[in-house]
PDB file of N, CA and C in Angstrom:
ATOM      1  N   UNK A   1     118.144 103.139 102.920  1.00  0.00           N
ATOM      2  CA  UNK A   1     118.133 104.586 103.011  1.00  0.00           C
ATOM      3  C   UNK A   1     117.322 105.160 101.846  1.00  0.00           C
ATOM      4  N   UNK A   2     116.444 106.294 102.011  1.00  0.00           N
ATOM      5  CA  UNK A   2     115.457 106.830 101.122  1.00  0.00           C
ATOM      6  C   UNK A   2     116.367 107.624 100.697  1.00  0.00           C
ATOM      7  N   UNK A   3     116.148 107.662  99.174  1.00  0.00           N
ATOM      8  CA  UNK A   3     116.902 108.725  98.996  1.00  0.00           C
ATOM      9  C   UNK A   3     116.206 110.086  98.136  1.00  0.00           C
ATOM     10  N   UNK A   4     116.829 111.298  97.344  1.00  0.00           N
ATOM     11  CA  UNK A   4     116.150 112.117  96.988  1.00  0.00           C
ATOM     12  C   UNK A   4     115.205 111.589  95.799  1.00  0.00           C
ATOM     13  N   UNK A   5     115.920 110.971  95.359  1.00  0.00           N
ATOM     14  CA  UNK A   5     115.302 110.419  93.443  1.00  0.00           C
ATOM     15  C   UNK A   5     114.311 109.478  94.420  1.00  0.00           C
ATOM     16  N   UNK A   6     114.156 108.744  95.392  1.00  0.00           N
ATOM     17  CA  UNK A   6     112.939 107.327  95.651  1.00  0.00           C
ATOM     18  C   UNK A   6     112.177 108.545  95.776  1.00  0.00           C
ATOM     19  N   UNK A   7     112.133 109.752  96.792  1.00  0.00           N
ATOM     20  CA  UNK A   7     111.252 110.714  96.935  1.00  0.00           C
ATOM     21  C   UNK A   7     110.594 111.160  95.762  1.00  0.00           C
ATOM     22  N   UNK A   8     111.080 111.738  94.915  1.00  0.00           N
ATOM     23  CA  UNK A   8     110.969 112.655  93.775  1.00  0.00           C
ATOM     24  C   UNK A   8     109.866 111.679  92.988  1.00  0.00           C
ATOM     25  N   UNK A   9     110.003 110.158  92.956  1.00  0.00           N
ATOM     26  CA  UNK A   9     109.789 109.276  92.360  1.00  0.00           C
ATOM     27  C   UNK A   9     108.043 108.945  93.063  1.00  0.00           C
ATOM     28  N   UNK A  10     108.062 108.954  94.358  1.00  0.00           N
ATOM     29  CA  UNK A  10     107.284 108.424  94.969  1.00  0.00           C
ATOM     30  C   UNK A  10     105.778 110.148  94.749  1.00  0.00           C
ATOM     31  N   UNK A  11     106.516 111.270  95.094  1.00  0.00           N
ATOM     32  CA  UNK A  11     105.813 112.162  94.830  1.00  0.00           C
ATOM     33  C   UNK A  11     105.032 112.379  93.661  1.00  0.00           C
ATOM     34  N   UNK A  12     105.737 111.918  92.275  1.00  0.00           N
ATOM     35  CA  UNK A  12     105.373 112.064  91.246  1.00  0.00           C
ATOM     36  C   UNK A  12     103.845 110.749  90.414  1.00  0.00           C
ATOM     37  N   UNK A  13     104.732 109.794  91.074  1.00  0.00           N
ATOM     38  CA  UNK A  13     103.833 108.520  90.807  1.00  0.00           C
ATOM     39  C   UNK A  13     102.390 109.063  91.831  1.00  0.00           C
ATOM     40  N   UNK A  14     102.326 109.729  92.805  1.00  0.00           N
ATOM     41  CA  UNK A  14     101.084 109.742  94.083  1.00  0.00           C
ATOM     42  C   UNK A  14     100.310 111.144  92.696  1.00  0.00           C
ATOM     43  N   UNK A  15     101.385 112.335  91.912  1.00  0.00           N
ATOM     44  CA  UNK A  15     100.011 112.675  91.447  1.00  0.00           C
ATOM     45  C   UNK A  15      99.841 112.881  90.124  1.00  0.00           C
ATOM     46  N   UNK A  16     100.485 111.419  89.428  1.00  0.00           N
ATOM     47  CA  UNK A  16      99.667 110.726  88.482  1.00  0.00           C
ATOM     48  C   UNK A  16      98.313 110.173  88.866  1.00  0.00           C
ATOM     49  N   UNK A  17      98.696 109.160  90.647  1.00  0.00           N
ATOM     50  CA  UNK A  17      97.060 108.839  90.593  1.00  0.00           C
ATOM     51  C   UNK A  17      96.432 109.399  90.979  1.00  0.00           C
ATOM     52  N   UNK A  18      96.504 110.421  91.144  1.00  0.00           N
ATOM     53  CA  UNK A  18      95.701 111.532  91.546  1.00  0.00           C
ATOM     54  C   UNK A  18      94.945 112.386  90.581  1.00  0.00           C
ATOM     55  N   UNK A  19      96.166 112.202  89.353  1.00  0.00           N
ATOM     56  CA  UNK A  19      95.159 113.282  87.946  1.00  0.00           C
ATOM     57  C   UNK A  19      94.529 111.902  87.062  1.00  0.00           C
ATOM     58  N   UNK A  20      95.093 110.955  87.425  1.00  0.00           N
ATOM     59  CA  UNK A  20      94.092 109.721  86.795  1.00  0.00           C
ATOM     60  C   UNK A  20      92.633 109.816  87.622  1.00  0.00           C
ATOM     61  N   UNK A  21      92.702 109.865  88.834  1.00  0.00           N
ATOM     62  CA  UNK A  21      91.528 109.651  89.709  1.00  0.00           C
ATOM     63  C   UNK A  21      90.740 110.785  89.424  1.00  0.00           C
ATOM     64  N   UNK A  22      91.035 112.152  89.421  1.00  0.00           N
ATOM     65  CA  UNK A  22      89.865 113.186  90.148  1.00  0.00           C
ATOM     66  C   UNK A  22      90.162 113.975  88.449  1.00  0.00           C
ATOM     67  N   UNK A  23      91.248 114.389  88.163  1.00  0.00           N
ATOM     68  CA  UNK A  23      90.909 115.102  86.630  1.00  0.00           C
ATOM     69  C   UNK A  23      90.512 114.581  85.178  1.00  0.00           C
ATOM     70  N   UNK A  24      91.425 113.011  84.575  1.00  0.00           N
ATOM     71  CA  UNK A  24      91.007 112.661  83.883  1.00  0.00           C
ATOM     72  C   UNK A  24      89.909 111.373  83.864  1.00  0.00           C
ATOM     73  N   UNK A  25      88.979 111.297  84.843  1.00  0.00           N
ATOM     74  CA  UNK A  25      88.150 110.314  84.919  1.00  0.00           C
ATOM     75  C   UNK A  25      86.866 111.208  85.499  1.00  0.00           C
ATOM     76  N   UNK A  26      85.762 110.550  84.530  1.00  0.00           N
ATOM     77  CA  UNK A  26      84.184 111.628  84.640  1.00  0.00           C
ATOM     78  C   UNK A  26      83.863 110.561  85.632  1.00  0.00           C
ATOM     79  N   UNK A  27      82.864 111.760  85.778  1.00  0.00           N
ATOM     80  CA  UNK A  27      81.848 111.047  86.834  1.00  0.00           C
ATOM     81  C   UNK A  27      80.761 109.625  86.411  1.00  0.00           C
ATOM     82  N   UNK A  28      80.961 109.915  84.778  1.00  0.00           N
ATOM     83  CA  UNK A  28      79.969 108.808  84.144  1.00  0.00           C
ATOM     84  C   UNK A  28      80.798 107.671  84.399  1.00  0.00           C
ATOM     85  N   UNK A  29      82.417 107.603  84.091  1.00  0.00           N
ATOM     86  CA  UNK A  29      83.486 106.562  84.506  1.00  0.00           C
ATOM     87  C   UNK A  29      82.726 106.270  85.548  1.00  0.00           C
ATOM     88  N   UNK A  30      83.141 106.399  86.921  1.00  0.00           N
ATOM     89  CA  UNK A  30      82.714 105.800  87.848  1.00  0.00           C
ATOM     90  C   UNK A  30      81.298 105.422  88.052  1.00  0.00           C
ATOM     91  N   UNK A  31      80.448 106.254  87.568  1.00  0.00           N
ATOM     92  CA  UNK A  31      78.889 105.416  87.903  1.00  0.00           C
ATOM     93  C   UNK A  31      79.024 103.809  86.905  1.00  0.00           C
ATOM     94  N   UNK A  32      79.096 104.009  85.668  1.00  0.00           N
ATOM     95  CA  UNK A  32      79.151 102.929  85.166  1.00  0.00           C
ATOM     96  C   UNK A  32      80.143 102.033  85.491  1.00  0.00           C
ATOM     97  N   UNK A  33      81.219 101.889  86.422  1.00  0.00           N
ATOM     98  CA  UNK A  33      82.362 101.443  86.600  1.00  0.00           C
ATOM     99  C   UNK A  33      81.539 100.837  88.584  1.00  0.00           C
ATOM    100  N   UNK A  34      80.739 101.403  88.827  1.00  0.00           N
ATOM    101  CA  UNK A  34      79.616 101.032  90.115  1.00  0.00           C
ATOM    102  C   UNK A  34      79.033  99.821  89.491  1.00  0.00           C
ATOM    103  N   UNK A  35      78.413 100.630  88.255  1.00  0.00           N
ATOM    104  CA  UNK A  35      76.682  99.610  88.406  1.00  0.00           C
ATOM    105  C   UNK A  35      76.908  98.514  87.571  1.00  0.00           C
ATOM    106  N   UNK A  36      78.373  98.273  86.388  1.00  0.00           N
ATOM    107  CA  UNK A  36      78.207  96.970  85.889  1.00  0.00           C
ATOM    108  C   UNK A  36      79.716  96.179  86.476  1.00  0.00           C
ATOM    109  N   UNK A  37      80.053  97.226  87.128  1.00  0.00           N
ATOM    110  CA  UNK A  37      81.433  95.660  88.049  1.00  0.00           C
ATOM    111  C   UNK A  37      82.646  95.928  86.950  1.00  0.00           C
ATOM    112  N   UNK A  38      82.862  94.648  86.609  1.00  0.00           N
ATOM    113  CA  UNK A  38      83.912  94.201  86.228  1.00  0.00           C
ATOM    114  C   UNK A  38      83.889  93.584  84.540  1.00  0.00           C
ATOM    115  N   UNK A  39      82.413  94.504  84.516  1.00  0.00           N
ATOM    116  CA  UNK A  39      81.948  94.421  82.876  1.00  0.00           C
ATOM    117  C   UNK A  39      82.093  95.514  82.652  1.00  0.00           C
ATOM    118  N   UNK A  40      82.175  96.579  83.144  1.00  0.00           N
ATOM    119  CA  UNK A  40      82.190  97.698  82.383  1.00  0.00           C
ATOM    120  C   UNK A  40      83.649  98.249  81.775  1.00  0.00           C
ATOM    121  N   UNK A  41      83.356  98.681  80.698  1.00  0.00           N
ATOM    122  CA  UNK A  41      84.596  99.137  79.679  1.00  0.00           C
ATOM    123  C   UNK A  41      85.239 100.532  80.487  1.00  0.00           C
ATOM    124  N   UNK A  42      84.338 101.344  81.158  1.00  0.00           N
ATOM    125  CA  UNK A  42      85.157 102.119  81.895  1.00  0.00           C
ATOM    126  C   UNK A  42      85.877 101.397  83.001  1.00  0.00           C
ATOM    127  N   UNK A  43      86.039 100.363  83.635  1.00  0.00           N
ATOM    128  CA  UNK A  43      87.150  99.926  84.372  1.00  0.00           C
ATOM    129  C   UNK A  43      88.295  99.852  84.064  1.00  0.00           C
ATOM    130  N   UNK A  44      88.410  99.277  82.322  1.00  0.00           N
ATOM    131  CA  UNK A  44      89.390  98.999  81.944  1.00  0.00           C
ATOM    132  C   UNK A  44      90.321 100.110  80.974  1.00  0.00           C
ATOM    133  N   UNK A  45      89.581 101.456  80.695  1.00  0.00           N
ATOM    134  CA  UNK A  45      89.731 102.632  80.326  1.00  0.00           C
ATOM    135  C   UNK A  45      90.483 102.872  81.522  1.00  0.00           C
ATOM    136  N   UNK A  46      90.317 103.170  82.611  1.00  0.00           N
ATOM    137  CA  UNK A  46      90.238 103.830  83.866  1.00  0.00           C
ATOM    138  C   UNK A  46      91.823 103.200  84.134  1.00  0.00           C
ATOM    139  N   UNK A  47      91.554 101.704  84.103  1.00  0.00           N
ATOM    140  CA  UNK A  47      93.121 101.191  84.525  1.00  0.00           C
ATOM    141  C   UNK A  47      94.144 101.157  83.262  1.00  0.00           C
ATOM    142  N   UNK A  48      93.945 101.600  81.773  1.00  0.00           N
ATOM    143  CA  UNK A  48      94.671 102.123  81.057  1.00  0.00           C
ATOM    144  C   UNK A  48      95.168 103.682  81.122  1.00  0.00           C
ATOM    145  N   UNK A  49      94.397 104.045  81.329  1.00  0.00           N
ATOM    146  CA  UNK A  49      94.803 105.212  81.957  1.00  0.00           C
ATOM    147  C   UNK A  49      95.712 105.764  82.968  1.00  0.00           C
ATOM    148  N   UNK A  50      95.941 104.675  84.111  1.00  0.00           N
ATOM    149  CA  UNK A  50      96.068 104.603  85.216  1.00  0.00           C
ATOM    150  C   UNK A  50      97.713 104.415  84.994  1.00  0.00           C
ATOM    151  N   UNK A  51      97.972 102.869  83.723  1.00  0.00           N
ATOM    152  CA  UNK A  51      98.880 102.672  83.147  1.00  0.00           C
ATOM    153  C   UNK A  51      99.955 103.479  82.995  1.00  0.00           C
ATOM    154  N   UNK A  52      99.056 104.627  81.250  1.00  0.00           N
ATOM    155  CA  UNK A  52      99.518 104.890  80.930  1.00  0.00           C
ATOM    156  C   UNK A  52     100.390 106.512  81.239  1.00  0.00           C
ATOM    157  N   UNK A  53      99.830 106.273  82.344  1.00  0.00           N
ATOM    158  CA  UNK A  53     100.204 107.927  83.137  1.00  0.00           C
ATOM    159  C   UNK A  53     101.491 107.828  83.970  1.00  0.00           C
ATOM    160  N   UNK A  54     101.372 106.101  84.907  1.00  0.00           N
ATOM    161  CA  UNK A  54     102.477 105.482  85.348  1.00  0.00           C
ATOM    162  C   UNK A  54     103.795 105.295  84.146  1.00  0.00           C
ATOM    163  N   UNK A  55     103.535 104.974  83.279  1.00  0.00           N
ATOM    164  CA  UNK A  55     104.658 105.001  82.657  1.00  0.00           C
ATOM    165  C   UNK A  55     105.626 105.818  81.717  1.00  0.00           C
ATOM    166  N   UNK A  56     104.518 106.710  82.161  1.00  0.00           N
ATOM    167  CA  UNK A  56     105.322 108.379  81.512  1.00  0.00           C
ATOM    168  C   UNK A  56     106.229 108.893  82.212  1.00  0.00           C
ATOM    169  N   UNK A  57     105.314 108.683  83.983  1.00  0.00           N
ATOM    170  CA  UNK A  57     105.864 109.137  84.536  1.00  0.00           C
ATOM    171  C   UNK A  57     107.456 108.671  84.967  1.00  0.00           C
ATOM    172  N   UNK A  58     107.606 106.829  84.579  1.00  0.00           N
ATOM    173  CA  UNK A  58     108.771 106.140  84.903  1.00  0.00           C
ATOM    174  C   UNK A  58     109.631 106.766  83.782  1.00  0.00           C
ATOM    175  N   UNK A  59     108.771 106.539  82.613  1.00  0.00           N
ATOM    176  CA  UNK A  59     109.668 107.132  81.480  1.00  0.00           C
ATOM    177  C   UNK A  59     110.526 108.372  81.849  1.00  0.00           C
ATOM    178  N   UNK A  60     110.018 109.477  81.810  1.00  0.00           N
ATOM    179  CA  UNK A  60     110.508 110.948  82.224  1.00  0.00           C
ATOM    180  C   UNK A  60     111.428 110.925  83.011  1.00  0.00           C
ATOM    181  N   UNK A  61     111.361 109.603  84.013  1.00  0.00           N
ATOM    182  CA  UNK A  61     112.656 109.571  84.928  1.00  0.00           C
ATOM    183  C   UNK A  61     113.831 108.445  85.131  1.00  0.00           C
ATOM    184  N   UNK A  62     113.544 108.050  83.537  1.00  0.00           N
ATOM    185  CA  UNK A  62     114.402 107.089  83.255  1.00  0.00           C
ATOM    186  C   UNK A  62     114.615 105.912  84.206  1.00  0.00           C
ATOM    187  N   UNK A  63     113.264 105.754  84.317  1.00  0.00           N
ATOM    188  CA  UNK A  63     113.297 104.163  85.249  1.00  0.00           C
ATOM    189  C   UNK A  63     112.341 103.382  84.844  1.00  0.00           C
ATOM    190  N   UNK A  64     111.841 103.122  83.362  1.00  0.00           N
ATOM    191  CA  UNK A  64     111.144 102.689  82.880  1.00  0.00           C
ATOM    192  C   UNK A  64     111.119 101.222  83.196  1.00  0.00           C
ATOM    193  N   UNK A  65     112.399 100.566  83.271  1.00  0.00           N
ATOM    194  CA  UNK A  65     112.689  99.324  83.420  1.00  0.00           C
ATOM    195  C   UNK A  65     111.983  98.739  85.174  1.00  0.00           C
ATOM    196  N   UNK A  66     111.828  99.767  86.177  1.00  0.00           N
ATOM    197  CA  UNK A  66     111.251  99.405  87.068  1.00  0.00           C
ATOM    198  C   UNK A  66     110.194  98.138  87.747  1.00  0.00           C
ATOM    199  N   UNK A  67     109.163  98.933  86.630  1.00  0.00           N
ATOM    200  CA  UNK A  67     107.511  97.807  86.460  1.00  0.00           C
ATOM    201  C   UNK A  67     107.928  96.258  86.739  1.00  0.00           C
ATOM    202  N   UNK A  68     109.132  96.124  85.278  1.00  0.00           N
ATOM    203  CA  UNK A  68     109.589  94.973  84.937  1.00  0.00           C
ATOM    204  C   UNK A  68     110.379  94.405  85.943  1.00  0.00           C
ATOM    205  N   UNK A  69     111.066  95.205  86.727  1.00  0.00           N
ATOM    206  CA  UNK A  69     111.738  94.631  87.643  1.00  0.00           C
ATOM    207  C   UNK A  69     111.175  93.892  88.887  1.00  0.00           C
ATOM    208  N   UNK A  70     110.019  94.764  89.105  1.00  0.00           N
ATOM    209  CA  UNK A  70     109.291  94.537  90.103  1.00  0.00           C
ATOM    210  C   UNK A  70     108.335  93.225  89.770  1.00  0.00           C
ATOM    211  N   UNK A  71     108.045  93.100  88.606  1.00  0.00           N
ATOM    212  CA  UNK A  71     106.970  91.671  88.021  1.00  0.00           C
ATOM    213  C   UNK A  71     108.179  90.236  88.147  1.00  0.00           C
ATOM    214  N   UNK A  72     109.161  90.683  87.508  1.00  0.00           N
ATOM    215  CA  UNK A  72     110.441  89.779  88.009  1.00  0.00           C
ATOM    216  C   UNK A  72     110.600  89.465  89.123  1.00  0.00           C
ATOM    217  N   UNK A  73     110.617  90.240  90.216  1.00  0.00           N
ATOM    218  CA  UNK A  73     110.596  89.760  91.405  1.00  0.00           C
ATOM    219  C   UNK A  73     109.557  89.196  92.303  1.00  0.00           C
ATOM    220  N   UNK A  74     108.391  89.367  91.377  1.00  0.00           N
ATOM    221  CA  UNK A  74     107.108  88.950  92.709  1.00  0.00           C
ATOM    222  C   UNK A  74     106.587  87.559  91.990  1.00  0.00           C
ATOM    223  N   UNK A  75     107.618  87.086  90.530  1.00  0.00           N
ATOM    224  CA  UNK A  75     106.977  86.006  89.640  1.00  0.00           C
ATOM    225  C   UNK A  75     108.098  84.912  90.066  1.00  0.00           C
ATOM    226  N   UNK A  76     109.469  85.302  90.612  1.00  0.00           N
ATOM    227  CA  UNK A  76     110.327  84.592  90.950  1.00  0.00           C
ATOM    228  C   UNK A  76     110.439  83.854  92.441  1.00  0.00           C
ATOM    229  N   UNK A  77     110.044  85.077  93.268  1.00  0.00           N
ATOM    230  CA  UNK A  77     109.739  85.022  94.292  1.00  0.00           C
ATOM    231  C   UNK A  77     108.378  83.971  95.342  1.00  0.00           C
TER     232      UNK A  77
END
């Protein structure tokens, strides 16, 4: 059963990546994040970012422990 907090949770995490994607990432991010792959330092900006927005947002709702739960289960599994 879904409940209000998975909602609240699920809404909030969709626009973190959303202000990671379109507000705090330039347009130079992504060209250079095109033209050198998986060399470029904006990829890894981009997915710190991406991070660190996710875990504010767990933070703020006191489910920080989540991430971890979830790496626990897909390393056990």
């Amino acid at each position: 059963m879904i409940t209000q907090i998975d909602i609240s949770l699920l809404i909030r995490l969709v626009i973190a990546h959303l202000l990671t994607d379109f507000i705090f990432q330039s347009d130079k991010w992504v060209q250079m994040r095109r033209k050198d792959g998986w060399r470029s330092k904006y990829l890894y900006l981009h997915g710190a970012t991406a991070g660190v927005s996710r875990i504010f947002v767990l933070r703020v709702m006191g489910m920080l422990w989540l991430p971890a739960a979830v790496a626990r289960n897909a390393y056990f599994n």
